[in-house]
Protein backbone atom coordinates (compact mmCIF):
# COMPACT_ATOMS: atom_id res chain seq x y z
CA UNK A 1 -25.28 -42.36 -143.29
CA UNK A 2 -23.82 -43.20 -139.76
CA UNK A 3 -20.60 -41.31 -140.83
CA UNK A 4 -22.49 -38.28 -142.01
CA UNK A 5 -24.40 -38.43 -138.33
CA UNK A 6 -21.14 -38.89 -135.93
CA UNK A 7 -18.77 -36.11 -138.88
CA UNK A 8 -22.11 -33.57 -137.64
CA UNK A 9 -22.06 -34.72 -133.85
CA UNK A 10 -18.60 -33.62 -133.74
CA UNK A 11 -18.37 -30.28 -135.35
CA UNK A 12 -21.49 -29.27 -132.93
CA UNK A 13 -19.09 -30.34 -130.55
CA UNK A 14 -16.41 -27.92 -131.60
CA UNK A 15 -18.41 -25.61 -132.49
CA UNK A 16 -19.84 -25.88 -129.07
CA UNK A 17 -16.59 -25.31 -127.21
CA UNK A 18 -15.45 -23.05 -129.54
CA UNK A 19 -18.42 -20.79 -128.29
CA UNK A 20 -17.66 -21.53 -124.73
CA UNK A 21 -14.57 -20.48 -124.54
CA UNK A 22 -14.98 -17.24 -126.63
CA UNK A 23 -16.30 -14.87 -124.07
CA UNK A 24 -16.71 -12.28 -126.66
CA UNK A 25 -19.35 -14.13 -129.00
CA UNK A 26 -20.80 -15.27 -125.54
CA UNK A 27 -21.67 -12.47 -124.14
CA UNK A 28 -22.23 -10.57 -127.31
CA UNK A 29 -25.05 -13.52 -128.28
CA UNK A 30 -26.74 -13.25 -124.91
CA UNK A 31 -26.90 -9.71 -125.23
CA UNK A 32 -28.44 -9.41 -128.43
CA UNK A 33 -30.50 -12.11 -126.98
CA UNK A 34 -31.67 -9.77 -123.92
CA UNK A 35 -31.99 -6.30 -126.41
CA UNK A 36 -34.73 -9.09 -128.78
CA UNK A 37 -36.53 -9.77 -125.54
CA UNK A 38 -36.92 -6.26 -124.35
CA UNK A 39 -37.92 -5.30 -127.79
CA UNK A 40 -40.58 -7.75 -128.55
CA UNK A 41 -41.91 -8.42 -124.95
CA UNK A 42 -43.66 -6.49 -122.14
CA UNK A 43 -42.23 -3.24 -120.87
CA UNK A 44 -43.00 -4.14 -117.26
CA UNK A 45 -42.58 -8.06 -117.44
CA UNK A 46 -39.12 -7.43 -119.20
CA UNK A 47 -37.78 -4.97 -116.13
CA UNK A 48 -38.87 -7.45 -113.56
CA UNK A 49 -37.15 -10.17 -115.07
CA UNK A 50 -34.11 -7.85 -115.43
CA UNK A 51 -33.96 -6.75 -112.04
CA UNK A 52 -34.04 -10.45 -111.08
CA UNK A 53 -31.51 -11.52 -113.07
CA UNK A 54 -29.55 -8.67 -111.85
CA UNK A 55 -29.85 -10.10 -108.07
CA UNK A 56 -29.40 -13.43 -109.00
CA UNK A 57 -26.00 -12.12 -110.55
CA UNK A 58 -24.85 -9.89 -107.66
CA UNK A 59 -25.68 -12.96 -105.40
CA UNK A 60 -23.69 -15.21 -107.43
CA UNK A 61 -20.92 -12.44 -107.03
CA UNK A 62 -20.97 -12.81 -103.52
CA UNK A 63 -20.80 -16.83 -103.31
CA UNK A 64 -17.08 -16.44 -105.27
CA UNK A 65 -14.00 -16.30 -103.22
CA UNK A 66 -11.84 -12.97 -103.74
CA UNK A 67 -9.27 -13.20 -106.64
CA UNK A 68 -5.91 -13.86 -105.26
C-alpha cells in the first residue's frame, strides 16, 4: 500500500512539472478556465474581476526589468 501511495505522489509530481513548464497547456487551461467563469457567472461581477486582473497584470509588467 505505501508503494502504491509514494508510485502516485510522484507521477503528480511529474505530471505537475510537466504542466509547468508547458506554457501552451498552461495558458490554454487557464483560459478555458476564464471562458467557464464568464459563462456561468455574473455579467457584471465577471468584467470587474477581469479588469482587475488585467491591472494586476500590467502592474506586474511594470515591476520586471527590461529584457536584455
Amino acid at each position: 500500500m505505501e508503494n502504491l501511495i509514494n508510485d502516485l505522489k510522484d507521477k503528480s509530481l511529474q505530471l505537475r512539472s510537466r504542466f509547468l513548464e508547458n506554457r501552451l497547456v498552461l495558458y490554454g487551461a487557464g483560459s478555458i478556465y476564464v471562458l467557464l467563469w464568464f459563462l456561468f457567472s455574473d455579467f457584471l461581477t465577471s468584467l470587474w474581476v477581469a479588469v482587475g486582473v488585467g491591472l494586476g497584470w500590467l502592474a506586474g509588467q511594470a515591476g520586471k526589468p527590461d529584457a536584455p
